[in-house]
C-alpha atoms as a PDB file:
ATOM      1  CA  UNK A   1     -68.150-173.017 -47.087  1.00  0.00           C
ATOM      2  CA  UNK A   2     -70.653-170.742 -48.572  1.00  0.00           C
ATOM      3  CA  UNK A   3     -68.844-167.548 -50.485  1.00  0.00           C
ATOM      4  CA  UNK A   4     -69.906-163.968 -49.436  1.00  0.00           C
ATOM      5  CA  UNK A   5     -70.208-160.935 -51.082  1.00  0.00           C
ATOM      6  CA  UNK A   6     -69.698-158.036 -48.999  1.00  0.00           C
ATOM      7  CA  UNK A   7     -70.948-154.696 -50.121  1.00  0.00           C
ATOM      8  CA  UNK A   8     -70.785-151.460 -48.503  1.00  0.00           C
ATOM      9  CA  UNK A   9     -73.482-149.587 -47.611  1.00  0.00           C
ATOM     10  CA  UNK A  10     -72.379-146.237 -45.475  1.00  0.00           C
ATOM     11  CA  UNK A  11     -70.960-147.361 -42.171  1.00  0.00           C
ATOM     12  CA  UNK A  12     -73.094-150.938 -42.973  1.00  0.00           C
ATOM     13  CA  UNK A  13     -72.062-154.135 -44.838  1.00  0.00           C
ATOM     14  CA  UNK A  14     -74.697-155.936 -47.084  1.00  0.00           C
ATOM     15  CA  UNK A  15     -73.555-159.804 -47.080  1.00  0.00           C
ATOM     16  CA  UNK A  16     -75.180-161.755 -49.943  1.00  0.00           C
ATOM     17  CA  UNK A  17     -74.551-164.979 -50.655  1.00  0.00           C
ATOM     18  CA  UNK A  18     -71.847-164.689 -53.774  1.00  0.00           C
ATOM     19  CA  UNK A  19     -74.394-166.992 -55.974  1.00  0.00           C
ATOM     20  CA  UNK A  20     -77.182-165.194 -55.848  1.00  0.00           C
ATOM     21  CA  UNK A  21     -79.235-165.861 -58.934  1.00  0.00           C
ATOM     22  CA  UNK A  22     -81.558-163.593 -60.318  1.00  0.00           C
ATOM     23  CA  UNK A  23     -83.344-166.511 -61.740  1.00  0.00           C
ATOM     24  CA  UNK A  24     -83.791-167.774 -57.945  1.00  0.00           C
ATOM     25  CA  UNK A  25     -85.202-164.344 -56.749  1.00  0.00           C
ATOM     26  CA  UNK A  26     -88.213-164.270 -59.497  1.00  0.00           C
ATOM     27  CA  UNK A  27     -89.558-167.545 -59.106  1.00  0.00           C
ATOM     28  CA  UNK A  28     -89.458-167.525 -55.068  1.00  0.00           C
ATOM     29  CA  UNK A  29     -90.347-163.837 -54.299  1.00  0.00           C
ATOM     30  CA  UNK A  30     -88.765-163.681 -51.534  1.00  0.00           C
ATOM     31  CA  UNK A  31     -85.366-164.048 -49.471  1.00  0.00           C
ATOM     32  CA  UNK A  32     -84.163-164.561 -46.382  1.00  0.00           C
ATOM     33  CA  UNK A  33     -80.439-164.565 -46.610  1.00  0.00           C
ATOM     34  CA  UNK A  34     -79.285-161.212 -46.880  1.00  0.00           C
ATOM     35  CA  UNK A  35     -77.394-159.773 -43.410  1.00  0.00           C
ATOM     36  CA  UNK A  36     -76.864-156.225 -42.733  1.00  0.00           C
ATOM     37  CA  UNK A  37     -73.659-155.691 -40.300  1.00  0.00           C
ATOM     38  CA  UNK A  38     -72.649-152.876 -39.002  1.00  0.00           C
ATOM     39  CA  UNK A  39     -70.003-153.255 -36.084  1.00  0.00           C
ATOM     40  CA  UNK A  40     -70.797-156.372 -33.926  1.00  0.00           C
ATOM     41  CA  UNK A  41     -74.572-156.338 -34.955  1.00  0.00           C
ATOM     42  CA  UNK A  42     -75.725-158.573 -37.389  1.00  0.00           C
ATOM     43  CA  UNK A  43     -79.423-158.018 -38.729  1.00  0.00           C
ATOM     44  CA  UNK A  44     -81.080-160.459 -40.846  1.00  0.00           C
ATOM     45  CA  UNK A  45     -83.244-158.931 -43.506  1.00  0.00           C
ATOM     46  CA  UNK A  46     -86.184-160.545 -45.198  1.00  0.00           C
ATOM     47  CA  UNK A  47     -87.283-159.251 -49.149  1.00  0.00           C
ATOM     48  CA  UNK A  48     -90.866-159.995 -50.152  1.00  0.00           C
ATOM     49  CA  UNK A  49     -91.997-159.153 -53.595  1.00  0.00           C
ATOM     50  CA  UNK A  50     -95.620-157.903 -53.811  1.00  0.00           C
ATOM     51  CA  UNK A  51     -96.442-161.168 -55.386  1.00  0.00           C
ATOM     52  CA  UNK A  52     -95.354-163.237 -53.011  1.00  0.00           C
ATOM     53  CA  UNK A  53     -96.430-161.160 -50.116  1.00  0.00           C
ATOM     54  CA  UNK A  54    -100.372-161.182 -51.433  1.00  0.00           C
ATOM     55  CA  UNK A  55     -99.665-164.924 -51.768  1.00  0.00           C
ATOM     56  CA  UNK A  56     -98.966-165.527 -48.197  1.00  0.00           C
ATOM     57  CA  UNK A  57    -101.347-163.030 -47.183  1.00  0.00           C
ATOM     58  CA  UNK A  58    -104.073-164.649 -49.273  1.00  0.00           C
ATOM     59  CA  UNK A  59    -103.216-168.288 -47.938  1.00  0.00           C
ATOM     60  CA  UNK A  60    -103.630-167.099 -43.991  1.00  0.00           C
ATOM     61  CA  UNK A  61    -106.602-164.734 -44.321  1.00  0.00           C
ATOM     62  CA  UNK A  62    -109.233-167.924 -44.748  1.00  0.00           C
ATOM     63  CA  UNK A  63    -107.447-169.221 -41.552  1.00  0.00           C
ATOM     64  CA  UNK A  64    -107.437-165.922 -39.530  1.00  0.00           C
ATOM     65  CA  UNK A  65    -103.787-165.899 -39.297  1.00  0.00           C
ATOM     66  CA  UNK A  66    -101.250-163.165 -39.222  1.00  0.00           C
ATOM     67  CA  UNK A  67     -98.151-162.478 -40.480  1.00  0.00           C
ATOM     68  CA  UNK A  68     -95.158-161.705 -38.779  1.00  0.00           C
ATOM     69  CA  UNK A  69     -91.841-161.223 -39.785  1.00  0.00           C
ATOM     70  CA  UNK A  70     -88.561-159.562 -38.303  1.00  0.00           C
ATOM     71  CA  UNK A  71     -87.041-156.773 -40.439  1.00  0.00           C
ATOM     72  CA  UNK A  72     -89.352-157.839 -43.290  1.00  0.00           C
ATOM     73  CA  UNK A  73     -88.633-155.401 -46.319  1.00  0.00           C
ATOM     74  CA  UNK A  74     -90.999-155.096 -49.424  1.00  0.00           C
ATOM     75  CA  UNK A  75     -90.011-154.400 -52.929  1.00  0.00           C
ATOM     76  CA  UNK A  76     -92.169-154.060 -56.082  1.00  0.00           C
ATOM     77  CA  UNK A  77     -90.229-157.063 -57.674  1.00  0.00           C
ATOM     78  CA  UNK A  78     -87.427-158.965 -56.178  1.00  0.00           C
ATOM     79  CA  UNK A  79     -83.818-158.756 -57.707  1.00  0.00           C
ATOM     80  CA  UNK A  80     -80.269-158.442 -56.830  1.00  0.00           C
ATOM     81  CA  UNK A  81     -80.394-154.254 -57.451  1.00  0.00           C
ATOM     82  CA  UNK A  82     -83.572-153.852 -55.414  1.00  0.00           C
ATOM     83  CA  UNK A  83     -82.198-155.784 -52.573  1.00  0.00           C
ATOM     84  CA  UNK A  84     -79.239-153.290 -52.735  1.00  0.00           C
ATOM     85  CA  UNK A  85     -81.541-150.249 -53.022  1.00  0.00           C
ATOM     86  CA  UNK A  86     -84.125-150.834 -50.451  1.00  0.00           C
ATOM     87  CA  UNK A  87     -81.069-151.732 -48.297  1.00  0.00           C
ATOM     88  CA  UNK A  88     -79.454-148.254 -49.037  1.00  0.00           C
ATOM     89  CA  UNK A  89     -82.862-146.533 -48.487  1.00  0.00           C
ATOM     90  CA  UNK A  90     -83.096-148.640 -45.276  1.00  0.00           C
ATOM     91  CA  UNK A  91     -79.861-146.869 -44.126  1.00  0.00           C
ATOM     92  CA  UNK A  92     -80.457-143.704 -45.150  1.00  0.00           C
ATOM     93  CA  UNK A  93     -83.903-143.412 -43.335  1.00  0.00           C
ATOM     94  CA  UNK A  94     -82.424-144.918 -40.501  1.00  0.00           C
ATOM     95  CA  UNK A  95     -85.005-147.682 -39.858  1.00  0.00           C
ATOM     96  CA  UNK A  96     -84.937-149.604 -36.383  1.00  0.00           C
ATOM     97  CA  UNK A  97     -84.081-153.276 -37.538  1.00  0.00           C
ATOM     98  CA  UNK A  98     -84.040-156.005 -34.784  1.00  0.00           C
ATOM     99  CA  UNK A  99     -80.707-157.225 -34.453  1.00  0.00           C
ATOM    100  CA  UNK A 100     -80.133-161.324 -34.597  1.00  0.00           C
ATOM    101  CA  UNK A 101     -80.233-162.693 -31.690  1.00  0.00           C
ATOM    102  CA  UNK A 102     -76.988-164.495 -30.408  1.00  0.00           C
ATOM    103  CA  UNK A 103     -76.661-167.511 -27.964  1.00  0.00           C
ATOM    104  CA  UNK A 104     -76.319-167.203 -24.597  1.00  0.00           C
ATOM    105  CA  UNK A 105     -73.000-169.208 -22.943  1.00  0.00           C
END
Protein backbone atom coordinates (compact mmCIF):
# COMPACT_ATOMS: atom_id res chain seq x y z
CA UNK A 1 0.00 0.00 0.00
CA UNK A 2 1.17 3.30 -1.18
CA UNK A 3 2.33 5.71 1.98
CA UNK A 4 0.68 9.21 2.29
CA UNK A 5 1.74 12.30 3.43
CA UNK A 6 -0.88 14.38 4.78
CA UNK A 7 -0.34 18.07 5.11
CA UNK A 8 -2.55 20.67 6.33
CA UNK A 9 -3.63 23.33 4.50
CA UNK A 10 -6.42 25.56 6.55
CA UNK A 11 -9.53 23.47 6.97
CA UNK A 12 -7.94 21.26 3.72
CA UNK A 13 -5.57 18.24 3.63
CA UNK A 14 -2.87 18.05 0.81
CA UNK A 15 -2.21 14.10 0.32
CA UNK A 16 1.06 13.45 -1.56
CA UNK A 17 2.34 10.40 -2.17
CA UNK A 18 5.19 10.01 0.81
CA UNK A 19 7.92 9.32 -2.13
CA UNK A 20 7.62 12.07 -3.97
CA UNK A 21 10.89 12.78 -5.70
CA UNK A 22 11.95 15.99 -6.73
CA UNK A 23 14.00 14.31 -9.33
CA UNK A 24 10.55 12.80 -10.73
CA UNK A 25 8.80 16.28 -10.81
CA UNK A 26 11.66 18.00 -13.16
CA UNK A 27 11.97 15.56 -15.73
CA UNK A 28 8.01 14.93 -16.15
CA UNK A 29 6.60 18.49 -15.60
CA UNK A 30 3.77 17.57 -14.46
CA UNK A 31 1.62 15.52 -11.79
CA UNK A 32 -1.38 14.10 -11.30
CA UNK A 33 -1.37 12.60 -7.88
CA UNK A 34 -1.80 15.17 -5.47
CA UNK A 35 -5.59 15.16 -3.63
CA UNK A 36 -6.96 18.03 -1.84
CA UNK A 37 -9.63 16.82 0.97
CA UNK A 38 -11.49 18.74 2.84
CA UNK A 39 -14.43 16.87 4.71
CA UNK A 40 -15.91 14.07 2.47
CA UNK A 41 -14.69 15.82 -0.81
CA UNK A 42 -11.81 14.65 -2.43
CA UNK A 43 -10.39 16.88 -5.39
CA UNK A 44 -7.76 15.69 -7.59
CA UNK A 45 -5.32 18.35 -8.61
CA UNK A 46 -3.18 18.37 -11.70
CA UNK A 47 0.51 20.58 -11.67
CA UNK A 48 1.84 21.54 -15.09
CA UNK A 49 5.12 23.28 -15.34
CA UNK A 50 5.30 25.93 -18.11
CA UNK A 51 7.51 23.57 -19.94
CA UNK A 52 5.51 20.91 -20.08
CA UNK A 53 2.34 22.78 -20.61
CA UNK A 54 3.87 24.59 -24.03
CA UNK A 55 4.86 20.99 -24.83
CA UNK A 56 1.44 19.62 -24.90
CA UNK A 57 0.11 22.69 -26.21
CA UNK A 58 2.62 22.68 -29.05
CA UNK A 59 1.95 18.86 -29.89
CA UNK A 60 -2.12 19.50 -30.31
CA UNK A 61 -2.07 22.90 -32.03
CA UNK A 62 -0.90 21.19 -35.63
CA UNK A 63 -3.88 18.81 -34.94
CA UNK A 64 -6.49 21.46 -33.88
CA UNK A 65 -6.94 19.94 -30.59
CA UNK A 66 -7.68 21.34 -27.21
CA UNK A 67 -6.75 20.87 -23.95
CA UNK A 68 -8.74 20.07 -21.15
CA UNK A 69 -8.03 19.28 -17.81
CA UNK A 70 -9.99 19.20 -14.37
CA UNK A 71 -8.51 21.40 -11.60
CA UNK A 72 -5.38 21.82 -13.75
CA UNK A 73 -2.92 24.17 -11.74
CA UNK A 74 0.20 25.88 -13.37
CA UNK A 75 3.45 26.63 -11.74
CA UNK A 76 6.60 28.30 -13.15
CA UNK A 77 8.62 25.04 -12.37
CA UNK A 78 7.35 21.95 -10.77
CA UNK A 79 8.60 20.87 -7.21
CA UNK A 80 7.48 19.56 -3.97
CA UNK A 81 7.30 23.46 -2.35
CA UNK A 82 5.41 24.83 -5.34
CA UNK A 83 2.91 22.10 -5.23
CA UNK A 84 2.43 23.15 -1.53
CA UNK A 85 2.26 26.87 -2.38
CA UNK A 86 0.00 27.03 -5.30
CA UNK A 87 -2.11 24.64 -3.15
CA UNK A 88 -2.14 27.21 -0.21
CA UNK A 89 -2.81 30.08 -2.70
CA UNK A 90 -5.54 27.80 -4.16
CA UNK A 91 -7.19 27.88 -0.67
CA UNK A 92 -6.76 31.12 0.17
CA UNK A 93 -8.39 32.54 -3.08
CA UNK A 94 -10.97 30.15 -2.70
CA UNK A 95 -10.93 28.64 -6.23
CA UNK A 96 -13.97 26.36 -7.38
CA UNK A 97 -12.19 22.88 -7.90
CA UNK A 98 -14.37 20.00 -9.30
CA UNK A 99 -14.66 17.48 -6.80
CA UNK A 100 -13.77 13.58 -7.89
CA UNK A 101 -16.36 11.96 -8.90
CA UNK A 102 -17.46 8.81 -6.83
CA UNK A 103 -19.30 5.60 -8.04
CA UNK A 104 -22.68 5.23 -8.05
CA UNK A 105 -24.11 1.81 -6.04
Amino acid sequence: MEQIERIPIGAHTLELPADLSEYYLDAKGYFSAGVLVKGDERYRLNFYDRYRLNQTLDGLAPLGRAFFEENLVIVAELSRSTIISAVHELVRQRIQLTPEHTPTK
